[in-house]
Protein backbone atom coordinates (compact mmCIF):
# COMPACT_ATOMS: atom_id res chain seq x y z
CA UNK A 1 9.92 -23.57 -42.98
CA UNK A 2 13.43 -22.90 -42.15
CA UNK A 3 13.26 -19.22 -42.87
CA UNK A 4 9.97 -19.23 -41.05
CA UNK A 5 11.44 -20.40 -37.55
CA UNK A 6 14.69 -17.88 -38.45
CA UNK A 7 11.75 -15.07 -38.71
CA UNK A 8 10.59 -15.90 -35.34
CA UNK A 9 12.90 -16.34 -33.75
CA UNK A 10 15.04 -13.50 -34.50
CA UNK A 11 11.89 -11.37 -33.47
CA UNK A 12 12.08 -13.06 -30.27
CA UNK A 13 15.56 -12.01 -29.56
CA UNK A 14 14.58 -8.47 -30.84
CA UNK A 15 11.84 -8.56 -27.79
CA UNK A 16 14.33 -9.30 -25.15
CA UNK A 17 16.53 -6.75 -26.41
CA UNK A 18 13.71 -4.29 -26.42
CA UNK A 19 12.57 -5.39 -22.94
CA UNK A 20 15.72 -6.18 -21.34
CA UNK A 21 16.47 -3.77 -18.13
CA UNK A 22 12.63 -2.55 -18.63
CA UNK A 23 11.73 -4.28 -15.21
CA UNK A 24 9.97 -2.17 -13.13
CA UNK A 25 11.52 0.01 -10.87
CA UNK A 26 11.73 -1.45 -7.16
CA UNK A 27 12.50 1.50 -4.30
CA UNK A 28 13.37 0.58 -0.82
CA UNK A 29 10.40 2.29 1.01
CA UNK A 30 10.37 2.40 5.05
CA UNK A 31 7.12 2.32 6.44
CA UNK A 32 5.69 3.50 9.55
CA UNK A 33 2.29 2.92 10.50
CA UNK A 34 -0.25 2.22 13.54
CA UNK A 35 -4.17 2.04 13.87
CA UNK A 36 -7.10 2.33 16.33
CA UNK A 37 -6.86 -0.35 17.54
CA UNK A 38 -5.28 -2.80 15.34
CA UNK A 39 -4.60 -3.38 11.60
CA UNK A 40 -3.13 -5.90 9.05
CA UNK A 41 -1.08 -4.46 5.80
CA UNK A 42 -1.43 -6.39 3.10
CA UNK A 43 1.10 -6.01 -0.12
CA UNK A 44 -0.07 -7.47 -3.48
CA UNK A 45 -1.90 -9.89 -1.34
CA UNK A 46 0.82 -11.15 1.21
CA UNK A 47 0.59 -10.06 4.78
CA UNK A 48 3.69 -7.84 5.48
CA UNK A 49 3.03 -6.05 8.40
CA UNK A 50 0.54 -5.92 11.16
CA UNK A 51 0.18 -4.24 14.89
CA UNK A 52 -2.02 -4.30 17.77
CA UNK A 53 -1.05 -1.16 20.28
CA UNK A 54 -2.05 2.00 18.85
CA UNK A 55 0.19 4.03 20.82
CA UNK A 56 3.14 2.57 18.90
CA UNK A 57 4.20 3.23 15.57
CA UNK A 58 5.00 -0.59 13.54
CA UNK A 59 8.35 -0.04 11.03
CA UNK A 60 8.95 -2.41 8.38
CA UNK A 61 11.26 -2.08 5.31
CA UNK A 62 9.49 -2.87 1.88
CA UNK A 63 10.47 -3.40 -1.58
CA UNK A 64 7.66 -1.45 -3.64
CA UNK A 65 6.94 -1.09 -7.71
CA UNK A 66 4.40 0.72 -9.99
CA UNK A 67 1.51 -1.03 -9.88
CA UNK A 68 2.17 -3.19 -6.49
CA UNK A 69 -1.46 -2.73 -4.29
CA UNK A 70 -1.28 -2.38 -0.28
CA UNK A 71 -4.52 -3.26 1.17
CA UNK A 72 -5.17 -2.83 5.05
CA UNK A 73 -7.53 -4.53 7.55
CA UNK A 74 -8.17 -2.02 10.25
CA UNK A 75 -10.34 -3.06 13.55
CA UNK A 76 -11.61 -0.74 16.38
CA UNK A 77 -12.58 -1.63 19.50
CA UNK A 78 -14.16 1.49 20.71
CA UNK A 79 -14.25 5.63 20.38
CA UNK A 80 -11.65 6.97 18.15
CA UNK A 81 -10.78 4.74 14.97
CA UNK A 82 -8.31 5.86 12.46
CA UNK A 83 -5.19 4.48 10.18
CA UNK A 84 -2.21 6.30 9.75
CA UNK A 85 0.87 5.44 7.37
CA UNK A 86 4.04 7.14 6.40
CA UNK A 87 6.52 5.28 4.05
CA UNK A 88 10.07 6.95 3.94
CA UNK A 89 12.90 6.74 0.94
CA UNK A 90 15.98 8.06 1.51
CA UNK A 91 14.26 9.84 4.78
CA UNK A 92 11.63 11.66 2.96
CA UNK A 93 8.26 11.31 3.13
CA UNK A 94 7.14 9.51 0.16
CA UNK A 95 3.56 7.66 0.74
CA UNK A 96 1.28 8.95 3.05
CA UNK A 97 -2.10 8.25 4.09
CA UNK A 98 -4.54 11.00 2.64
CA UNK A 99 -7.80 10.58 1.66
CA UNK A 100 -7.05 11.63 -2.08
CA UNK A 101 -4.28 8.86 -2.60
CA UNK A 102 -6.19 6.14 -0.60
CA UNK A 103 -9.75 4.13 -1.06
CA UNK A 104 -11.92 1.64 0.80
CA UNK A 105 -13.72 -1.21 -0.66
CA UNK A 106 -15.80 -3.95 0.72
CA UNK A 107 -14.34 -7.19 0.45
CA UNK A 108 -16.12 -10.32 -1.47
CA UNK A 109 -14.93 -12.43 1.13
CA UNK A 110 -13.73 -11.24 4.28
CA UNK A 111 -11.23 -14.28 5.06
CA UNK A 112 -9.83 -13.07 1.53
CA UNK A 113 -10.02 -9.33 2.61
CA UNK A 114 -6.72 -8.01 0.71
CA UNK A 115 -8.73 -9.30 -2.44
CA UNK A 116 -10.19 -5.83 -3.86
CA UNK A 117 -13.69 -5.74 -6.02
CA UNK A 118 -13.49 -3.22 -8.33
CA UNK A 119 -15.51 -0.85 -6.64
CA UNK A 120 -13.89 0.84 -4.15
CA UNK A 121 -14.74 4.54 -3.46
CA UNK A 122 -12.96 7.49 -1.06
CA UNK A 123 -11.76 7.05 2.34
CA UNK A 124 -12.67 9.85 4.96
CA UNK A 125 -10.13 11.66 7.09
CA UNK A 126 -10.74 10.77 10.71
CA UNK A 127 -9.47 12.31 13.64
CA UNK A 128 -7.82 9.86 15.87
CA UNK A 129 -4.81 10.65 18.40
CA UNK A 130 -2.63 7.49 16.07
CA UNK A 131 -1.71 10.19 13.97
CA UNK A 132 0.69 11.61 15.84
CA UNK A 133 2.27 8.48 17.28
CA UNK A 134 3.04 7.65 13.61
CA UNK A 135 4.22 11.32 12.98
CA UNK A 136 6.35 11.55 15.73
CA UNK A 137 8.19 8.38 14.74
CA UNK A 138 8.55 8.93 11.18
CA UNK A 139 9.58 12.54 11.53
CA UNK A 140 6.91 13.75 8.77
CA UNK A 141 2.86 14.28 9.15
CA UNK A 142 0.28 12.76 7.77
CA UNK A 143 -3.15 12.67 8.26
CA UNK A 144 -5.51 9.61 9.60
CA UNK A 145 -7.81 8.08 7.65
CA UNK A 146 -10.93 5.56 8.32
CA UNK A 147 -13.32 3.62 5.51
CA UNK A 148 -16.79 2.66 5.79
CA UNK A 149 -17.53 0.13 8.84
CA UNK A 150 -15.47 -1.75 11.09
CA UNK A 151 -13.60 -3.74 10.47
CA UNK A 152 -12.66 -1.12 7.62
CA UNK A 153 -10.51 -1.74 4.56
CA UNK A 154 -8.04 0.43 3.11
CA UNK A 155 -6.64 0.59 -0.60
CA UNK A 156 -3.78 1.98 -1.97
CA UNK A 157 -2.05 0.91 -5.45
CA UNK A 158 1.57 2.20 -6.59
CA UNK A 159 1.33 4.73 -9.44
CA UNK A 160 3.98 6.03 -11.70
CA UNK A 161 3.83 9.39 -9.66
CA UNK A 162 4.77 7.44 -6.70
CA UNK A 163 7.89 6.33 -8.83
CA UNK A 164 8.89 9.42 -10.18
C-alpha cells in the first residue's frame, strides 16, 4: 500500500514538473474598436468593452491567451452597419477584423448572447464609414465587417497563430 501511494504520488510531482511554467501565454493586446451604431465586446463571456457613438473609436487594454473567445453584440439603427476592431501589441497591428479570422453565430438565447452554438459560419465585409474612425485612431487598417441580422453577433477565438 505504502509503495502504492509513493507510486502516485511521485507521478504527481513528475506532472507539476512537466507542467510547471506551461501556462498559457498572456500578451497585453490594445484594442480599438467602434460600430454602426453601437456594440458590446464580450471576452470569454465577461463584458469588457462596449460603445455607443460610431464616430469614435473605444480603447481598452486586454490581457489575451490561446484559446480565449471575444464575442460582440453589434446593433444598427439605420443605413450603414458595420464593426470594426484593431488590437495593438507593442504598436503593431495584431488582431484585426477580417472576414477570414472572424464568424457570426446566432445565439441560443439572446440575454446570453456571448454564449456561442457551435454553428457559426462567415461574416461578410461591409462597407461602413466606422472603419476609418477606428483606422485613424489605431494607426493601422482594417476592414469592417457585419453578420447576419441585426442585432448581429460577431466571433472571434485566440489561435496559436495569434500567439506566435
Amino acid at each position: 500500500m505504502k509503495k502504492v501511494f509513493l507510486v502516485v504520488f511521485l507521478l504527481g510531482l513528475l506532472q507539476l514538473a512537466i507542467f510547471a511554467g506551461n501556462e498559457p501565454k498572456e500578451i497585453a493586446c490594445k484594442v480599438f474598436a467602434a460600430c454602426d451604431n453601437s456594440y458590446e465586446l464580450a471576452l470569454n463571456g465577461k463584458v469588457v468593452m462596449s460603445g455607443k457613438d460610431w464616430t469614435k473609436a473605444d480603447s481598452k487594454l486586454l490581457k489575451l491567451r490561446l484559446g480565449d473567445i471575444l464575442t460582440v453584440k453589434c446593433c444598427d439603427s439605420g443605413a450603414a452597419a458595420g464593426f470594426a476592431l484593431i488590437g495593438k501589441v507593442k504598436n503593431k497591428p495584431w488582431i484585426v477584423t477580417d472576414k477570414g479570422s472572424w464568424r457570426t453565430y446566432t445565439p441560443a438565447d439572446i440575454n446570453k448572447w456571448w454564449e456561442v452554438p457551435g454553428e457559426t459560419t462567415p461574416c461578410q465585409e461591409a462597407s461602413a464609414p466606422v472603419g476609418e474612425v477606428v483606422s485613424k485612431k489605431a494607426g493601422s487598417n482594417c476592414a469592417v465587417i457585419w453578420g447576419a441580422g441585426n442585432p448581429s453577433y460577431l466571433l472571434r477565438t485566440i489561435s496559436e497563430e495569434d500567439i506566435k
